[in-house]
N, C-alpha and C. Protein backbone atom coordinates (compact mmCIF):
# COMPACT_ATOMS: atom_id res chain seq x y z
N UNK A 1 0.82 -1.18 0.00
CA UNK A 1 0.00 0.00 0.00
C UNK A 1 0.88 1.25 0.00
N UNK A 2 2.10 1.61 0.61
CA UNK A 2 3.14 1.91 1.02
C UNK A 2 2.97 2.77 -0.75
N UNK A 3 3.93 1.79 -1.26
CA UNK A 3 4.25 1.76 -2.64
C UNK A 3 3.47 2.84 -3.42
N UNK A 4 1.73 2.09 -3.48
CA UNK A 4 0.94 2.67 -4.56
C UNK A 4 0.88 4.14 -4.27
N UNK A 5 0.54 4.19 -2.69
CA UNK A 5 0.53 5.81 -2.53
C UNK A 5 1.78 6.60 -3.19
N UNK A 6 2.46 6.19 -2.87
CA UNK A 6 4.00 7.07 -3.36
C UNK A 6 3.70 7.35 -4.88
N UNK A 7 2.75 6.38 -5.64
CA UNK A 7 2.98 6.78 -6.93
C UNK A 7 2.38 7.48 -7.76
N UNK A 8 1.11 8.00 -7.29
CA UNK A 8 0.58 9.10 -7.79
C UNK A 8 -1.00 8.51 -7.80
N UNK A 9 -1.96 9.68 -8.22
CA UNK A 9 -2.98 9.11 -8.18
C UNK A 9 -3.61 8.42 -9.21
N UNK A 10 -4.76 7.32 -9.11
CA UNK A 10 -4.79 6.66 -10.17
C UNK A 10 -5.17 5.16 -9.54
N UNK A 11 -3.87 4.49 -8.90
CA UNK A 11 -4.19 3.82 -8.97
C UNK A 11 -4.82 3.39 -7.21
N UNK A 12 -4.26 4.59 -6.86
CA UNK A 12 -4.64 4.83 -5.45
C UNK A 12 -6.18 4.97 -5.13
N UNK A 13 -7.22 5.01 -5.67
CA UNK A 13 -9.07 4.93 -5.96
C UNK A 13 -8.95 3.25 -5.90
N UNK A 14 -8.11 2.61 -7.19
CA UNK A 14 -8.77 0.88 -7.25
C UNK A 14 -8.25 0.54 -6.00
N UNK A 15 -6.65 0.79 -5.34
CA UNK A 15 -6.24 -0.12 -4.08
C UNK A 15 -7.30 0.25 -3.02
N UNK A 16 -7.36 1.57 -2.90
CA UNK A 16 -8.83 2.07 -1.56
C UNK A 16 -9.87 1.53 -1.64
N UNK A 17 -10.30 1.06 -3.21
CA UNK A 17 -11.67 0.20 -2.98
C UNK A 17 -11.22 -1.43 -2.89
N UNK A 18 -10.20 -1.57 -3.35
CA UNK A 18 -10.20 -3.46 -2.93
C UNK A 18 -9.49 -3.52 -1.47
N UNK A 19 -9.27 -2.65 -0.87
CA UNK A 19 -8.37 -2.80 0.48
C UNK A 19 -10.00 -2.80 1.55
N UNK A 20 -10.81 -1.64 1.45
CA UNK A 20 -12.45 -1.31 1.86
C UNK A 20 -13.00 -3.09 1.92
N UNK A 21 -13.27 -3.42 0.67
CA UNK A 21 -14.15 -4.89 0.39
C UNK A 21 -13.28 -5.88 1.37
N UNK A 22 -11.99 -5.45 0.72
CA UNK A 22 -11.31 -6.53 1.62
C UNK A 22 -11.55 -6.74 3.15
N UNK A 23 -11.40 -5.65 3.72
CA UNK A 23 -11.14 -5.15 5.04
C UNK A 23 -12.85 -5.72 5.95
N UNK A 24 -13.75 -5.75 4.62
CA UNK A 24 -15.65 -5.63 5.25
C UNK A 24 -15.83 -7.05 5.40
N UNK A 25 -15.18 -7.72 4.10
CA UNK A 25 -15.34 -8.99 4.05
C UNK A 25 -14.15 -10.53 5.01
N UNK A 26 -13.22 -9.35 5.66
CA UNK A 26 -12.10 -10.16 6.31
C UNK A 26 -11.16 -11.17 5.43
N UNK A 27 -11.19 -10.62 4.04
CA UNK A 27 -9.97 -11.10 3.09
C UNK A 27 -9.08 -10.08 3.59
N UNK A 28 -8.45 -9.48 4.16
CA UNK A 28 -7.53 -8.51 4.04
C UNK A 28 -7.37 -7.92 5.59
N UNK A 29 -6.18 -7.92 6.67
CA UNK A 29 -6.11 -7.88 7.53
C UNK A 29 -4.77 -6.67 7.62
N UNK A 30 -4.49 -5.77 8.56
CA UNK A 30 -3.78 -5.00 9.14
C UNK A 30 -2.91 -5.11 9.49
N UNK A 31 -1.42 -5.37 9.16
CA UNK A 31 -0.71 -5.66 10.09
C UNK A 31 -0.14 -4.52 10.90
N UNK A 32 -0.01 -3.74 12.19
CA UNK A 32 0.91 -3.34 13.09
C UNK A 32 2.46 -3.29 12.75
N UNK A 33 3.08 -2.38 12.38
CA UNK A 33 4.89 -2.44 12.73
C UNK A 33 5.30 -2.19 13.83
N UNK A 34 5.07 -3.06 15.05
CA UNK A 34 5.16 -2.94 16.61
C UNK A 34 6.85 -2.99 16.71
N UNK A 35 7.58 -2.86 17.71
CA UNK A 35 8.55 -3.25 18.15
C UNK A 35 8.79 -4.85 17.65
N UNK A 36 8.34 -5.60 17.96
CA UNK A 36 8.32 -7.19 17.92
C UNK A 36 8.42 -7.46 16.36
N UNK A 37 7.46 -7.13 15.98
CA UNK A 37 7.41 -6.75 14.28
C UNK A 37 8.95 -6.22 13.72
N UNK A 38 8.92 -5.22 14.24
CA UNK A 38 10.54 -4.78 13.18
C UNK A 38 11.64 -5.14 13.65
N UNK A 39 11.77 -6.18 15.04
CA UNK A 39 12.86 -6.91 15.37
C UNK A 39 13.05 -8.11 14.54
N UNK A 40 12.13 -8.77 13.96
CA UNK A 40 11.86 -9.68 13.32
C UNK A 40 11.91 -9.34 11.81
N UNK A 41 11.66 -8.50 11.66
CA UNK A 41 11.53 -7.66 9.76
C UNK A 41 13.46 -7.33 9.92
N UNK A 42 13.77 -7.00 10.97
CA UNK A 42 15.41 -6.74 10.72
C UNK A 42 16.11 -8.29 10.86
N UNK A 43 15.75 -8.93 11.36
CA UNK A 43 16.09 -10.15 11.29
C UNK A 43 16.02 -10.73 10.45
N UNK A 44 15.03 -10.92 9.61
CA UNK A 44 15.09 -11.63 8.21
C UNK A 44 16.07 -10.64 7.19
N UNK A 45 15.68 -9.17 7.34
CA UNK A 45 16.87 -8.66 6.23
C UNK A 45 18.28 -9.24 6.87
N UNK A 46 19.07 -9.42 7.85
CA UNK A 46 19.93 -9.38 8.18
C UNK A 46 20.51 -10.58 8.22
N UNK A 47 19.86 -11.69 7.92
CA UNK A 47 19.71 -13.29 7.69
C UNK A 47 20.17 -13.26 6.28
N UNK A 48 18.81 -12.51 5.50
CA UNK A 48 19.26 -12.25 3.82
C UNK A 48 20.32 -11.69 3.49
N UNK A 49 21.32 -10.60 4.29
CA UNK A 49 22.16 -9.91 3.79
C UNK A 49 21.82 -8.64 3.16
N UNK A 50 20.54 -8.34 3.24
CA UNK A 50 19.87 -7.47 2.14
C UNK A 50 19.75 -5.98 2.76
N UNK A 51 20.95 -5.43 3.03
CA UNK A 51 21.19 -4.16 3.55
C UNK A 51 20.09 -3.12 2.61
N UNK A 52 20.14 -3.40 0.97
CA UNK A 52 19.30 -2.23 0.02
C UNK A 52 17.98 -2.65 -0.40
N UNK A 53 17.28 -3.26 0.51
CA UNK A 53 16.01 -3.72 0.82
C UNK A 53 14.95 -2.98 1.57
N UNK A 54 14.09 -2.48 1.61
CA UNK A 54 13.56 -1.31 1.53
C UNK A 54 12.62 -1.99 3.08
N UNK A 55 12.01 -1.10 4.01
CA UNK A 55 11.53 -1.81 5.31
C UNK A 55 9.79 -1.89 4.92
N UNK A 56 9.35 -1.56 3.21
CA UNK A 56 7.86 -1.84 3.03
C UNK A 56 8.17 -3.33 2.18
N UNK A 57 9.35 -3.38 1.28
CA UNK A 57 9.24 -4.73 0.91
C UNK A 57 9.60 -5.70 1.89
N UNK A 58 10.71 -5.46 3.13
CA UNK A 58 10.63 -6.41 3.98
C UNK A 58 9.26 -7.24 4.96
N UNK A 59 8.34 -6.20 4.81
CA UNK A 59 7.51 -6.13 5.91
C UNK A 59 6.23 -6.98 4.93
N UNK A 60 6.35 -6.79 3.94
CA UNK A 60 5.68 -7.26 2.60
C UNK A 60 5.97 -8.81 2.85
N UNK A 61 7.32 -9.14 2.85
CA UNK A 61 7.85 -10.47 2.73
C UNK A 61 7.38 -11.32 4.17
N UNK A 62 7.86 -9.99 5.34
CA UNK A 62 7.52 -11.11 6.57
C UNK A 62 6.04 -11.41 6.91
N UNK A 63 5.05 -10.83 6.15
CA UNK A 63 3.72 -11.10 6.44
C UNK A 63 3.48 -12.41 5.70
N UNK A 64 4.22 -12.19 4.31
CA UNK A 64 4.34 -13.74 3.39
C UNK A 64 4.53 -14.64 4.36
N UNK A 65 5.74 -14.93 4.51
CA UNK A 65 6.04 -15.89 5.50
C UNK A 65 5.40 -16.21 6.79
N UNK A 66 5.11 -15.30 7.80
CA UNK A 66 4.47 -15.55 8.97
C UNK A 66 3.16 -15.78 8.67
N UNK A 67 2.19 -15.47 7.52
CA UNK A 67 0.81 -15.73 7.59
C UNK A 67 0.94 -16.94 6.36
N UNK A 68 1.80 -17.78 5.92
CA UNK A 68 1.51 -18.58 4.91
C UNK A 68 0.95 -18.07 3.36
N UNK A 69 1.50 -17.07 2.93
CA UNK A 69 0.82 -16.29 1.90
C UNK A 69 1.44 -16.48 0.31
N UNK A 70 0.93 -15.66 -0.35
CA UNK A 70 2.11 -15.87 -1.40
C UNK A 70 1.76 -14.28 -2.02
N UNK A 71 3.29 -13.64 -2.36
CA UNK A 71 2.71 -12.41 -2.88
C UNK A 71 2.47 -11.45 -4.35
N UNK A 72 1.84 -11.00 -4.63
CA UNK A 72 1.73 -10.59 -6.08
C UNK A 72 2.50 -9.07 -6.41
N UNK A 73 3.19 -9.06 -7.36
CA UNK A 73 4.23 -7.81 -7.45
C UNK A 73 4.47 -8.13 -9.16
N UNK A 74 4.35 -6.59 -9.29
CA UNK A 74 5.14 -6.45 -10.87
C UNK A 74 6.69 -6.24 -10.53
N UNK A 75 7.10 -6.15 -9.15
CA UNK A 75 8.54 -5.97 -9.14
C UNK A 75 8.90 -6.76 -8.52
N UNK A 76 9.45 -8.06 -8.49
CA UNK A 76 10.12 -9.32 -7.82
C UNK A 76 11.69 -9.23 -6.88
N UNK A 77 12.17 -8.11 -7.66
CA UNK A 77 13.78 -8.01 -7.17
C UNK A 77 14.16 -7.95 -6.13
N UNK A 78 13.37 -6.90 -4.72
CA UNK A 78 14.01 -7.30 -3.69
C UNK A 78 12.88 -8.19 -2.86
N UNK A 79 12.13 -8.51 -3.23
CA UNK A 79 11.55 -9.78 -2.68
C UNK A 79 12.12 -11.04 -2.83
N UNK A 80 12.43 -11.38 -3.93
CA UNK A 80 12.99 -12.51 -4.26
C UNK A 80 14.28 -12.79 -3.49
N UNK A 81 14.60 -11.67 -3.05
CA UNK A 81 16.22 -11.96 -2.11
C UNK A 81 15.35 -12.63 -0.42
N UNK A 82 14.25 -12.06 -0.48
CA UNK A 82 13.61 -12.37 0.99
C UNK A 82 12.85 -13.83 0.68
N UNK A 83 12.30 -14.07 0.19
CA UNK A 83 11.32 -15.05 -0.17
C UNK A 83 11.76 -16.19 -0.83
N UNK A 84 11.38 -17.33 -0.94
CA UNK A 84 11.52 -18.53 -2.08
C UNK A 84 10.68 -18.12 -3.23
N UNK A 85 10.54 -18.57 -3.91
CA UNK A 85 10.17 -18.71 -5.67
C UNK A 85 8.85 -18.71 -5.32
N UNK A 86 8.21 -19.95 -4.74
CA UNK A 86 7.06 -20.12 -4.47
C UNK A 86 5.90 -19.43 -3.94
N UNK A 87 6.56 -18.82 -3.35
CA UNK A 87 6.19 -17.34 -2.69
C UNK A 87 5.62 -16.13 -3.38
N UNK A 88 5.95 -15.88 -4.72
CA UNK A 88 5.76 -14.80 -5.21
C UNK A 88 5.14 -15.70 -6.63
N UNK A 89 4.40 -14.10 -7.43
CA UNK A 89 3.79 -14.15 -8.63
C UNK A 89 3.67 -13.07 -9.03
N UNK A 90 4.41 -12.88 -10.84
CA UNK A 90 4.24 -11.86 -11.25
C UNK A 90 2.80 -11.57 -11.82
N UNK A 91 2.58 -10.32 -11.34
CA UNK A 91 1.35 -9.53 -12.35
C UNK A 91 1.75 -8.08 -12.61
């Protein structure tokens, strides 16, 4: 979500309405960046080595992993340093 905002408007209307449905219907949950959270989000970068890894794609990756997920991205590159193969799908 991070991301889309940064990029102008546009596409920021479709994510607000599928994040809304999501959010009414409980497909789509909140995560918190608590303390506990970003000890653990620095831990996996720091496992990966991935010093130029950004703390929205890390946080992207550790929800993958901790909730069993798999994630969808037109940009794979620094995910793929966090994640297995299986994990991700381009769109």
């Amino acid at each position: 979500m991070v991301e889309v905002w940064r990029g102008g408007s546009g596409r920021q209307a479709r994510l607000a309405a599928f994040f809304n449905t999501g959010l009414k219907r409980g497909d789509v949950q909140v995560i918190s960046l608590d303390l506990s959270v970003a000890r653990m989000i620095g831990a996996l970068l720091a496992h990966a080595q991935a010093d130029d890894v950004g703390v929205a794609d890390a946080m992207v990756a550790w929800c993958a992993l901790q909730y069993d997920s798999v994630v969808y991205t037109s940009d794979p590159r620094h995910l793929a340093r966090l994640l297995p193969p299986e994990r991700l799908r381009l769109c």
